[in-house]
C-alpha atoms as a PDB file:
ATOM      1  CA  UNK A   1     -12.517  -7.003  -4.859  1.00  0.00           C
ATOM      2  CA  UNK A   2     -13.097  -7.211  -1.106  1.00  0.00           C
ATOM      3  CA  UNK A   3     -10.827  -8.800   0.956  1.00  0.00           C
ATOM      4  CA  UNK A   4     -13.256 -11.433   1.773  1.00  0.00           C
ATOM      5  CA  UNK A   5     -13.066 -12.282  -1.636  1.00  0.00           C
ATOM      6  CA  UNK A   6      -9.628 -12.114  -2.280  1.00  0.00           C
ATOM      7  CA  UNK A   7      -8.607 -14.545   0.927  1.00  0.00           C
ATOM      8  CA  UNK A   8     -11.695 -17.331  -0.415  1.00  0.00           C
ATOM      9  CA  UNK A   9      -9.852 -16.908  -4.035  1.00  0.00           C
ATOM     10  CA  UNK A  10      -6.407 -17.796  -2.730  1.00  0.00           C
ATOM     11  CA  UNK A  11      -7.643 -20.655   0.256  1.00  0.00           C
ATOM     12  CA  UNK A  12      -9.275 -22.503  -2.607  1.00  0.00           C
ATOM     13  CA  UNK A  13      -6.277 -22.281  -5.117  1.00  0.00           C
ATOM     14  CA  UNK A  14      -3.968 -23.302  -2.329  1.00  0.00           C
ATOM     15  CA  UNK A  15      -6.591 -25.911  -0.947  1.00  0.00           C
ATOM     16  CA  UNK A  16      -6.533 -23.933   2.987  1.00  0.00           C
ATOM     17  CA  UNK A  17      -9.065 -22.875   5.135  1.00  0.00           C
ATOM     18  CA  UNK A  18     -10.560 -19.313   5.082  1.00  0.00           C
ATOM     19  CA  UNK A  19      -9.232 -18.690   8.209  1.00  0.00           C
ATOM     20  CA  UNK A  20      -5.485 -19.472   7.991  1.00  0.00           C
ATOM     21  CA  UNK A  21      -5.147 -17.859   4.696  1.00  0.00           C
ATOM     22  CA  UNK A  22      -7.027 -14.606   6.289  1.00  0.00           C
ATOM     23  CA  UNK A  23      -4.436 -14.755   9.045  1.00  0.00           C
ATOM     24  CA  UNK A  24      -1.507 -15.380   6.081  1.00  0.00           C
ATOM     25  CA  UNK A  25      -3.121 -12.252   4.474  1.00  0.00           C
ATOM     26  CA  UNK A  26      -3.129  -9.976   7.525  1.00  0.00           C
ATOM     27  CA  UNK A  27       0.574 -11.351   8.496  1.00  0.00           C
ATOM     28  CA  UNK A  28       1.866 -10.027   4.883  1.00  0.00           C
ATOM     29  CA  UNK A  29       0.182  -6.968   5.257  1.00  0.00           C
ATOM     30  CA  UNK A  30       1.622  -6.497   9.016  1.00  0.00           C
ATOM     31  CA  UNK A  31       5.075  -6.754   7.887  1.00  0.00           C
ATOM     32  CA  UNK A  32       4.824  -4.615   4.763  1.00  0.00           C
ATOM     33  CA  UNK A  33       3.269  -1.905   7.172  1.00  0.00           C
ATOM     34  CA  UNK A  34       6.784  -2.848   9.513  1.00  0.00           C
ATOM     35  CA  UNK A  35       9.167  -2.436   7.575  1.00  0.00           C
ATOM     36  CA  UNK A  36       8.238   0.912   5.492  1.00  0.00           C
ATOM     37  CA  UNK A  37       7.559   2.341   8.930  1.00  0.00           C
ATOM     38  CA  UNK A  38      11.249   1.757   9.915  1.00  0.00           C
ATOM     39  CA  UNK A  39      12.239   3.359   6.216  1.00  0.00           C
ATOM     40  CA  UNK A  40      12.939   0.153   4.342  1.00  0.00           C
ATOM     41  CA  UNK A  41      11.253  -0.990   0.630  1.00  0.00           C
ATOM     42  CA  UNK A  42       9.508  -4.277   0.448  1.00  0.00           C
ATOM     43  CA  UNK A  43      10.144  -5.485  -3.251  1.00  0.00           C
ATOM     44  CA  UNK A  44       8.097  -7.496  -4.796  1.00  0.00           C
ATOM     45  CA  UNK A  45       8.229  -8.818  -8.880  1.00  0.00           C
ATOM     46  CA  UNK A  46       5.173  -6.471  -9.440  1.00  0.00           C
ATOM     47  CA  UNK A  47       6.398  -3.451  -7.679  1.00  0.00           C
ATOM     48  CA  UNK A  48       7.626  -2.180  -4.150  1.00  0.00           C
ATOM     49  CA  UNK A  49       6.669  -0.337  -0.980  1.00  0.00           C
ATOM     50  CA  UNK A  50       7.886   2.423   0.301  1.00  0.00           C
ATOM     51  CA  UNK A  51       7.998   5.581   2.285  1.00  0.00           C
ATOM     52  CA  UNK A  52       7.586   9.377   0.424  1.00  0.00           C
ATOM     53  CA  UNK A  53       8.617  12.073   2.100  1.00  0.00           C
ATOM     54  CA  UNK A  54       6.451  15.301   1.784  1.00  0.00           C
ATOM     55  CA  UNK A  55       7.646  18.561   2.719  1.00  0.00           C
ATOM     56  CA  UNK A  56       6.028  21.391   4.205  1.00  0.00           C
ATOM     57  CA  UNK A  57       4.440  23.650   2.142  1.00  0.00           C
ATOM     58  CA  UNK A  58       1.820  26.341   2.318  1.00  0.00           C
ATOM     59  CA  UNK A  59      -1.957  25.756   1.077  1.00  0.00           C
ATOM     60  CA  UNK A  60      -4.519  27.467   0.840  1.00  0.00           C
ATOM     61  CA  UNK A  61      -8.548  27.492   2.621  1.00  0.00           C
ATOM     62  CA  UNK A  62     -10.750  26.658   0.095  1.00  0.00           C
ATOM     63  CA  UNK A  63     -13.327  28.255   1.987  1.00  0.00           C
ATOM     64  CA  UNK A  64     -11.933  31.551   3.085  1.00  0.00           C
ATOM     65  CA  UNK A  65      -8.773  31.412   0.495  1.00  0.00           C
ATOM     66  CA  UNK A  66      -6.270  32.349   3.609  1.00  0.00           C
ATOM     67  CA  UNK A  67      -2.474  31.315   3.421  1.00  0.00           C
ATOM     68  CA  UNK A  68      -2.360  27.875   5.425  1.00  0.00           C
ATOM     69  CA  UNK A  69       0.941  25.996   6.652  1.00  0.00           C
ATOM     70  CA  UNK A  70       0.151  22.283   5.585  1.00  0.00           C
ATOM     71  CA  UNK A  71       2.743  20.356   7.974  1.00  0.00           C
ATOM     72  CA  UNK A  72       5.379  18.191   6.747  1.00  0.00           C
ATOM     73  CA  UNK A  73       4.475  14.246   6.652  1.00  0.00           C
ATOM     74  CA  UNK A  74       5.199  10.811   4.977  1.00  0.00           C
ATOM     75  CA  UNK A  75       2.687   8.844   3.186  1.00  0.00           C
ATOM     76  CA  UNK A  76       3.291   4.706   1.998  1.00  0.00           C
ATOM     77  CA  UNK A  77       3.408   4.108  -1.633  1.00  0.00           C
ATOM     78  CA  UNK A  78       3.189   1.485  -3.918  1.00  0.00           C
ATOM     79  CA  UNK A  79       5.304   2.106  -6.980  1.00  0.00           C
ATOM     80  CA  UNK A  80       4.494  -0.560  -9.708  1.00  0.00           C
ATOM     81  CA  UNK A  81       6.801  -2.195 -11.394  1.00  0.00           C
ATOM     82  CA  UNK A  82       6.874  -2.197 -15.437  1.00  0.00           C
ATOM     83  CA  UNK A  83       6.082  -6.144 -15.372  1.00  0.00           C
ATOM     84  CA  UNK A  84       2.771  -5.192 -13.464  1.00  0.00           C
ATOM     85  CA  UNK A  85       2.105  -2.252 -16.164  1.00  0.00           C
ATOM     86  CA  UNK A  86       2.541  -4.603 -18.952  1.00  0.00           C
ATOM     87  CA  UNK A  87       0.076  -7.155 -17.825  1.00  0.00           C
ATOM     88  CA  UNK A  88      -1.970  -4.818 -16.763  1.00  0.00           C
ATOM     89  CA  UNK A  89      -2.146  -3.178 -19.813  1.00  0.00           C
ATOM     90  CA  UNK A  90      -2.695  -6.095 -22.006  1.00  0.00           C
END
């Protein structure tokens, strides 16, 4: 799903316009991006955002197979929780 799709699903079940809940949408998403950047979680029911540290490490060229330092670097995550496994699963 698109998030086109997604915004026209949720303005019709909450009876809005496209164009606030798009705005809504991008506001939530601004935020989340916010706050893990400063190191925090955002928790939600279904899971939570957050911030994993990677360290450095050494990798290899696939081309030439040479020893490679890969830098150290954090990447956002989005650990569900078990509620959002179980009803996914079912």
């Amino acid at each position: 799903m698109k998030k086109a799709e997604f915004v026209e699903i949720l303005a019709n079940k909450h009876e809005m316009p496209k164009k606030a809940m798009d705005g809504i949408v991008d506001s939530i998403f601004e935020l989340v991006v916010k706050v893990i950047k400063k190191g925090d979680e955002v928790v939600f029911p279904y899971g939570k955002f957050v911030l994993k540290k990677k360290p450095a490490r050494e990798g290899r060229n696939p081309l030439t197979g040479d020893t490679i330092k890969v830098p150290a670097k954090v990447v956002p995550q989005f650990k569900p929780a078990k509620r959002f496994k179980d009803e996914v699963a079912s």
